[in-house]
Protein backbone atom coordinates (compact mmCIF):
# COMPACT_ATOMS: atom_id res chain seq x y z
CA UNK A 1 85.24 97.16 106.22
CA UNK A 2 88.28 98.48 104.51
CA UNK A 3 88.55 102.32 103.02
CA UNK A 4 90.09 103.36 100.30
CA UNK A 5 91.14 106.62 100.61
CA UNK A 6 92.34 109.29 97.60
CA UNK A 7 94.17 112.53 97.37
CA UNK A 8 94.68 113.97 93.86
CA UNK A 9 97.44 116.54 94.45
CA UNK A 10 99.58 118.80 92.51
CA UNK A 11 101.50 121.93 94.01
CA UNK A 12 99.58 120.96 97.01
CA UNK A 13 103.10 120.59 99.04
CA UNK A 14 101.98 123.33 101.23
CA UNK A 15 99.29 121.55 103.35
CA UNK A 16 99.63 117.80 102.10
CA UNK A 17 101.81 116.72 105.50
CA UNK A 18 98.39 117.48 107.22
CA UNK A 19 96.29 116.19 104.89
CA UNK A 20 97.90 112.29 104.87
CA UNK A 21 98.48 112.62 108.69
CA UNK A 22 94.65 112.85 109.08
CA UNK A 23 94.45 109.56 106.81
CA UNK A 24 96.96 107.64 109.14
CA UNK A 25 95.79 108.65 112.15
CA UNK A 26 92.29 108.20 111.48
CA UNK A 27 90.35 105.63 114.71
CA UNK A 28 89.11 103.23 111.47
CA UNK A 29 92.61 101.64 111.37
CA UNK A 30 91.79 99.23 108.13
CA UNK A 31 92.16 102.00 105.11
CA UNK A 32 95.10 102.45 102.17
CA UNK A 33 95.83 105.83 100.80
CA UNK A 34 96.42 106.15 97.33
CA UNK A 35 98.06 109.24 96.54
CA UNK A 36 97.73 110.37 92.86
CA UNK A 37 100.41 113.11 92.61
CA UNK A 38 99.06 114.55 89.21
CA UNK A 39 102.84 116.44 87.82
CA UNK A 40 103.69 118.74 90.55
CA UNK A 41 106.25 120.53 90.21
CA UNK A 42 106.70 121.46 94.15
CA UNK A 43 107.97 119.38 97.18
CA UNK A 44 104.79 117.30 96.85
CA UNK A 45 106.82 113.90 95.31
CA UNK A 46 108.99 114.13 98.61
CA UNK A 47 106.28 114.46 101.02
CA UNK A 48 103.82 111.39 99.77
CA UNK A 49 107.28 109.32 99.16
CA UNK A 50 108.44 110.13 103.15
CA UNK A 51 105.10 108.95 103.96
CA UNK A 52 105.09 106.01 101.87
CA UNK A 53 108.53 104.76 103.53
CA UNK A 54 107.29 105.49 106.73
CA UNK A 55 104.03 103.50 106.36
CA UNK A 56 103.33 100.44 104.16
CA UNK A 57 99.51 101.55 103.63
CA UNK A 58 100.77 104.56 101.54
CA UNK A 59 100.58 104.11 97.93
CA UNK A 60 101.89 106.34 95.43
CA UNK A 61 100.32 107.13 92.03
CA UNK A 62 102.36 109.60 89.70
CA UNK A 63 101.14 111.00 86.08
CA UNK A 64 101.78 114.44 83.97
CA UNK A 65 99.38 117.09 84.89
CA UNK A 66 96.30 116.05 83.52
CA UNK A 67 93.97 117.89 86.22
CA UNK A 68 92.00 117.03 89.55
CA UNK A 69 89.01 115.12 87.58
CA UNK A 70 91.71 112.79 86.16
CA UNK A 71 93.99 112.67 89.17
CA UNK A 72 90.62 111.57 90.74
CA UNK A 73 89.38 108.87 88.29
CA UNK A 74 92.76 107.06 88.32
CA UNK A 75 92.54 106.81 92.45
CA UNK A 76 88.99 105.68 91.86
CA UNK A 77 90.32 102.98 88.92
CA UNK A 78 93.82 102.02 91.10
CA UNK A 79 91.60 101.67 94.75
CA UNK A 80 91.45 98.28 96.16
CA UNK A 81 88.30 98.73 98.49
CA UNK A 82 84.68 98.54 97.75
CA UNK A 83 84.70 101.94 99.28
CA UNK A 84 86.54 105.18 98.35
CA UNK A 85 86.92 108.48 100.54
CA UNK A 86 87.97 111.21 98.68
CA UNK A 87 90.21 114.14 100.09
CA UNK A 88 91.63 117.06 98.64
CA UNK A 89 95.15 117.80 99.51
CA UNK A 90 94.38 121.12 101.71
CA UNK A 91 91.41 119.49 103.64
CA UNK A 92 91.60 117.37 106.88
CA UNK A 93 89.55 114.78 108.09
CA UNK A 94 88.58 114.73 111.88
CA UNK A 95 89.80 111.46 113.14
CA UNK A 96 86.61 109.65 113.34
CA UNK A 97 85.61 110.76 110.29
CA UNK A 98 85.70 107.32 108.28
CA UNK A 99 84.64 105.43 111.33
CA UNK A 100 81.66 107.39 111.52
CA UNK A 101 80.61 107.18 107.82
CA UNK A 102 81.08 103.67 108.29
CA UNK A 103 78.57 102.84 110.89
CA UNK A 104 76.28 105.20 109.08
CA UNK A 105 76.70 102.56 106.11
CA UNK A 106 76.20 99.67 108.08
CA UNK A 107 72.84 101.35 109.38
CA UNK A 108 71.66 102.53 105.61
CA UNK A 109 73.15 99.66 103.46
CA UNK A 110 71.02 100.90 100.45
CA UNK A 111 73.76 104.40 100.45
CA UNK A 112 75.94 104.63 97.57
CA UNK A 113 77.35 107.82 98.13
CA UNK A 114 77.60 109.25 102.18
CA UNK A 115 78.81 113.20 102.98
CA UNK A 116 79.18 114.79 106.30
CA UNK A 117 78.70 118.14 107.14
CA UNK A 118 82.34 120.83 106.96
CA UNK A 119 84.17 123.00 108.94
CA UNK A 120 85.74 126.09 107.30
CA UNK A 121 89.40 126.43 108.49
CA UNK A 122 91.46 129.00 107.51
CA UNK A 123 95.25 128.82 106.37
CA UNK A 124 96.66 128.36 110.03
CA UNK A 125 93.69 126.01 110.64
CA UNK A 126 91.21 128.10 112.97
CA UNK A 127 87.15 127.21 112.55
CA UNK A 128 85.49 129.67 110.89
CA UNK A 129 82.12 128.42 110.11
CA UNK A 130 80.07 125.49 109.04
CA UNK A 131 79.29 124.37 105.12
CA UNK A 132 77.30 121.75 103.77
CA UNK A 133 74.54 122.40 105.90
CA UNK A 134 71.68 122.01 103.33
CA UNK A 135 71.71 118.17 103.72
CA UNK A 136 70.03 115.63 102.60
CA UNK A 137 70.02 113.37 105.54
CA UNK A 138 67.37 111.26 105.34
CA UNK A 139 66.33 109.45 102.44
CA UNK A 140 62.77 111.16 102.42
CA UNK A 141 64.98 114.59 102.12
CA UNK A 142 66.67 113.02 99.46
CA UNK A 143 63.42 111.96 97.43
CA UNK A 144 62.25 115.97 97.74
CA UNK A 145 65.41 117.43 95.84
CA UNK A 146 64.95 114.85 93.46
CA UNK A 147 61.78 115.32 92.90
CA UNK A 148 61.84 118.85 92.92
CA UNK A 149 64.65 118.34 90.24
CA UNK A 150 66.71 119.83 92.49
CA UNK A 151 70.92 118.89 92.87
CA UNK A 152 72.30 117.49 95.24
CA UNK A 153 75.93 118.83 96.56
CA UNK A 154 78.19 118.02 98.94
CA UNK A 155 81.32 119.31 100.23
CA UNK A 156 84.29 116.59 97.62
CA UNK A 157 86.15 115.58 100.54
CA UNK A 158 83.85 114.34 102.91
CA UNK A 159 82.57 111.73 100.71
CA UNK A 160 82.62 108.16 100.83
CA UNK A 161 81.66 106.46 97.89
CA UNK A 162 80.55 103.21 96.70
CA UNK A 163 83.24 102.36 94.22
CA UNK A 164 81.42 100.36 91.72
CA UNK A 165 78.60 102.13 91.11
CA UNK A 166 80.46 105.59 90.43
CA UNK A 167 82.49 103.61 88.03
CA UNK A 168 79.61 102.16 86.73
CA UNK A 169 78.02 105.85 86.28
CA UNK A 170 80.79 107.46 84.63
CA UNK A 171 83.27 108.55 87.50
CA UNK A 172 84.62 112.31 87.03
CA UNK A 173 84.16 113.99 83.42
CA UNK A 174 87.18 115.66 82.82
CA UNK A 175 85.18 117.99 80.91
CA UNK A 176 83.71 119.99 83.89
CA UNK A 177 86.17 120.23 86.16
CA UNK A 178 86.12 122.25 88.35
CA UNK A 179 82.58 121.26 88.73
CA UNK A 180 83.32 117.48 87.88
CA UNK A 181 81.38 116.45 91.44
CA UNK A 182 78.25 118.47 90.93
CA UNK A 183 78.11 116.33 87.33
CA UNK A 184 79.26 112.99 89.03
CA UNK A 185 76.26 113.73 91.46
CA UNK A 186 73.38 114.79 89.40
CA UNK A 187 73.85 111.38 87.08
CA UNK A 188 74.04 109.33 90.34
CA UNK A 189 71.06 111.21 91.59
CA UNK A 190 69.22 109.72 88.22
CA UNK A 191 70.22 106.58 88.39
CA UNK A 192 68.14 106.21 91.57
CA UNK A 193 71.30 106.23 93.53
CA UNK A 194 70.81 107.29 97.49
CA UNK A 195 73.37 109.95 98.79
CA UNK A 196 73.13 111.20 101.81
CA UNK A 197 74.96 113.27 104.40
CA UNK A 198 75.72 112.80 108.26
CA UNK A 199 74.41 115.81 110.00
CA UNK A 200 77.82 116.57 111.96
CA UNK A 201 81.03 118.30 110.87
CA UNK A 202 83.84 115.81 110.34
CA UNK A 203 86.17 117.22 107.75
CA UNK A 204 87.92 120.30 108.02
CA UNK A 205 87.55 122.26 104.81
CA UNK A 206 90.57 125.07 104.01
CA UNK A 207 89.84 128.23 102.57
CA UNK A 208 92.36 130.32 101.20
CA UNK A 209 93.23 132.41 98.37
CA UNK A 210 94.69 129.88 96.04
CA UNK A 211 92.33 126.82 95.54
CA UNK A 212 90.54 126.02 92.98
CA UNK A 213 87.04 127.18 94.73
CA UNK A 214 88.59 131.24 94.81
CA UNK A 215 90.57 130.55 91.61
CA UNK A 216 88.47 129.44 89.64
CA UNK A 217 84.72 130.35 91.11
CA UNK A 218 83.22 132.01 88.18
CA UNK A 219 84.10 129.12 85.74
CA UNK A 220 83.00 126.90 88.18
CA UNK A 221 80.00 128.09 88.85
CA UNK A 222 79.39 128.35 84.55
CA UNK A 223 79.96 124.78 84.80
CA UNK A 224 77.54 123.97 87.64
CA UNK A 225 74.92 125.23 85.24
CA UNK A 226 76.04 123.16 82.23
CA UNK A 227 76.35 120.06 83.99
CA UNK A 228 72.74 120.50 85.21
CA UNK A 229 71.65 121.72 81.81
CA UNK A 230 72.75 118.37 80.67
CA UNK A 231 71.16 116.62 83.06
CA UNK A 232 67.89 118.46 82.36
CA UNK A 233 68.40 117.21 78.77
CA UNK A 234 68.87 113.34 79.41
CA UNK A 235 65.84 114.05 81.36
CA UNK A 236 63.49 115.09 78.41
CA UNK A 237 65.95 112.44 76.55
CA UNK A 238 67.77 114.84 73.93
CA UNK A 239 71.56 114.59 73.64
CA UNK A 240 73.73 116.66 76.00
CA UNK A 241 74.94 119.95 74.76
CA UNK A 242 78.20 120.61 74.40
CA UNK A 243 80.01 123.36 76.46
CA UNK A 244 79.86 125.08 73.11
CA UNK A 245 76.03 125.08 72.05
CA UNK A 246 75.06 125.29 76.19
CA UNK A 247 77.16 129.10 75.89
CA UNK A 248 75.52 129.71 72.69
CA UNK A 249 72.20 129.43 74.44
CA UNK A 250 72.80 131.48 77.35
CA UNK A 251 73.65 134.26 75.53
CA UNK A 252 70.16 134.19 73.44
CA UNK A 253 68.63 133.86 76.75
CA UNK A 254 66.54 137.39 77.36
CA UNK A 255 68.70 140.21 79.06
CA UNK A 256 66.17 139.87 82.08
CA UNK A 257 66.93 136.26 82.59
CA UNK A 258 71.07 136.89 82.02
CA UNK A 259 70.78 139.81 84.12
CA UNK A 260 68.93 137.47 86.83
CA UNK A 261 71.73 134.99 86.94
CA UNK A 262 74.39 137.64 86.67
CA UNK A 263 72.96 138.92 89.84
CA UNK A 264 72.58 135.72 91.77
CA UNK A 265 76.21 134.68 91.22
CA UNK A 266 77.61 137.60 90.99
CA UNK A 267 76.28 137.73 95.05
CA UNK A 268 77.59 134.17 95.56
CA UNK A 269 80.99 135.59 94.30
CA UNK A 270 80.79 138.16 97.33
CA UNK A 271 79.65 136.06 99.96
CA UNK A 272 82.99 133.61 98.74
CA UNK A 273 84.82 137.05 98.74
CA UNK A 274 83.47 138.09 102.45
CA UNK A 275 84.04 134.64 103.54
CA UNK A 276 87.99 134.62 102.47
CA UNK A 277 88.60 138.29 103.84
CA UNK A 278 86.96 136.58 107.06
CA UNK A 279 89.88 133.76 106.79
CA UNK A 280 92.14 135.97 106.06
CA UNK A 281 91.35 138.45 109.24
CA UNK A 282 90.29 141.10 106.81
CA UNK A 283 87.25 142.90 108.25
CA UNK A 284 86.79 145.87 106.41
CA UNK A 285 86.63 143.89 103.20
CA UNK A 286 84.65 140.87 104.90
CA UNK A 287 82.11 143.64 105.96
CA UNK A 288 82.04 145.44 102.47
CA UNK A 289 81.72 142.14 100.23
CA UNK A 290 79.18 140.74 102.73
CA UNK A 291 76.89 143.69 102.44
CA UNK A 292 77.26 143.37 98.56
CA UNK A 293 76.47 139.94 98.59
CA UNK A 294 73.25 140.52 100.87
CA UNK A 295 72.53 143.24 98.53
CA UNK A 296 72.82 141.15 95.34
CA UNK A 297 71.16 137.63 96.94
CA UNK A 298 69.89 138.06 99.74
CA UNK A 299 68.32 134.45 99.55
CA UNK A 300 71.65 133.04 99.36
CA UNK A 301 73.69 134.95 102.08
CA UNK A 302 70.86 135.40 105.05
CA UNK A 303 70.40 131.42 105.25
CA UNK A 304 73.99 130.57 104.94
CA UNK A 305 74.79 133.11 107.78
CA UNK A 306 72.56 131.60 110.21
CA UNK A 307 73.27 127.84 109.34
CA UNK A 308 76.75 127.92 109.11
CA UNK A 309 78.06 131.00 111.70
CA UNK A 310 74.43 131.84 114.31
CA UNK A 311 73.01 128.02 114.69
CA UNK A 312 76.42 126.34 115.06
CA UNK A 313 77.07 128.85 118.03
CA UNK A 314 73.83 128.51 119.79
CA UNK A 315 73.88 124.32 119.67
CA UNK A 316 77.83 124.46 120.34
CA UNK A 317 78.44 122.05 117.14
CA UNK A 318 81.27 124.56 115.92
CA UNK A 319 84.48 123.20 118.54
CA UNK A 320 87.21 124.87 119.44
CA UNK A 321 88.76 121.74 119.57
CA UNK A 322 88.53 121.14 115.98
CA UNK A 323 91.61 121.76 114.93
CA UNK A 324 93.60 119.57 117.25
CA UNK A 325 94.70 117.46 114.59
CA UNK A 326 96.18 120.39 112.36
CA UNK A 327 99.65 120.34 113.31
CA UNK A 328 101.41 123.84 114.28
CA UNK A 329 104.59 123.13 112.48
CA UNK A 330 103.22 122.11 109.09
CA UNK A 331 106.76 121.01 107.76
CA UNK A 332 106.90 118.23 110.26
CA UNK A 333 105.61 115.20 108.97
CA UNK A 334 104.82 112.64 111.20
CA UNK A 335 102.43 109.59 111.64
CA UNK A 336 101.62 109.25 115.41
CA UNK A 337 99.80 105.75 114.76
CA UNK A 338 101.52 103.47 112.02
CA UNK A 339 100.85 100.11 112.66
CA UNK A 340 100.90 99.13 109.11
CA UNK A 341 104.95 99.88 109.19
């Protein structure tokens, strides 16, 4: 089976060496990269195009800056596989990440969308922690979030997606991003689609101070709540709201409820916060934002602790040897295994 793999980038020159390499070097050999750089403005262009020369599997996409949920849709239009893997330019996949999710399809044939568990690296690429823990991984796990009317999320870049039908669903709205995969999700989710997850860590997932997830986490988190307001809507089968008339209503929501939800995310905020000063090998503010965030939601932080820091050290499932394949010199590009040259 071949893999299409995409990475929307702009600005991303920083860690984008590492994130191709793990593309190239991956043990599932038959893959092209399509890399969709979306108007940077950095020494992005003369990474991908070093890469490119270097090995014939490396395509190059270029447009103005028209944001990650277009960057994505045009690597999802341009792909020439029935399958697409996407990966952000600061994330790394472990190398038998693809060859994994492809046995998993060959053993589920009915999956249109497969995840894998993450594990939190920080800038220089040490393991801090496991996310994407909630699952689903079976399909009877899958049939009790939908059910329950519950979303389904996983972690962007360790997806592998049936091309067609996310095409066929929509692809990306522009219009959420950056929650354009919760929204992409909840309509296949609808449509009867099965997504699951493979309950091991095969992507390495970066946390640092400048993406989009620290950047931008209040916004994104607004839009989280519109996209599934809009899918509770097509549910009852009214029209979508627009951004507009969804803020409208949650401000004439009762000060209880507002002051409920300020609460709850407010405390996801913190944990985020605790979690970067933990990156970042700041523990007097990892300490201080994690006690605020246990303070504020407790029913989000005490779970995540033990599922992605306590159980991953008493099974041994969080490696050491996970970041092998994030290179100590990060200006050196270089593509151990090229046979497509």
């Amino acid at each position: 089976m071949k893999v299409s793999v995409v990475i929307p980038v702009h600005n991303g020159g920083k860690y984008l060496s590492q994130a191709i390499e793990s593309v190239l070097t991956q043990t599932h050999r038959d893959i092209e990269l399509l890399v969709v750089d979306d108007g940077s403005t950095d020494s992005s262009a003369a990474i991908i195009n070093r890469f490119a020369l270097r090995d014939r599997r490396v395509r190059v996409l270029t447009q103005e800056n028209l944001g990650v949920a277009a960057a994505g849709n045009r690597g999802l239009q341009e792909a020439g596989c029935e399958w697409v893997a996407r990966l952000d330019a600061d994330d790394v996949f472990l190398p038998e990440k693809i060859e994994r999710q492809v046995a998993f399809l060959r053993r589920n044939p009915e999956t249109k969308i497969v995840g894998t568990l993450a594990c939190f690296i920080n800038h220089a690429g040490r393991p801090l922690g496991l996310v994407g823990t909630e699952g689903p991984f079976t399909p009877a796990e899958y049939d009790r979030l939908v059910r329950g009317n519950r979303p389904i999320y996983f972690v962007n870049s360790s997806t592998l997606m049936h091309r067609e039908t996310v095409l066929a669903t929509g692809g990306y709205r522009e219009a959420f991003a950056p929650a354009e995969d919760v929204d992409l999700w909840i309509r296949m989710a609808e449509q009867g689609h099965l997504m699951l997850k493979i309950p091991e860590p095969l992507l390495l997932y970066r946390m640092h101070g400048a993406s989009l997830t620290m950047t931008q986490n209040a916004r994104q988190r607004l839009l989280h709540r519109w996209a599934i307001a809009c899918g509770e809507a097509r549910g009852k089968g009214l029209t979508e709201p627009s951004y507009c008339e969804f803020a409208a209503e949650e401000n004439r929501r009762p000060p209880i409820e507002r002051a409920r939800i300020a609460r709850r995310e407010t405390g996801e905020r913190l944990y985020q916060q605790a979690a970067l000063c933990y990156a970042e090998q700041r523990p007097l503010g990892m300490i201080l934002n994690l006690i605020a965030a246990a303070v504020m939601h407790p029913a989000h932080v005490i779970p995540r602790l033990y599922a992605r820091k306590v159980q991953p050290c008493l099974s041994g499932s969080l490696r050491p040897a996970m970041t092998a394949v994030v290179r100590k010199d990060p200006v050196r590009e270089a593509c151990r295994y090229a046979p497509g040259k």
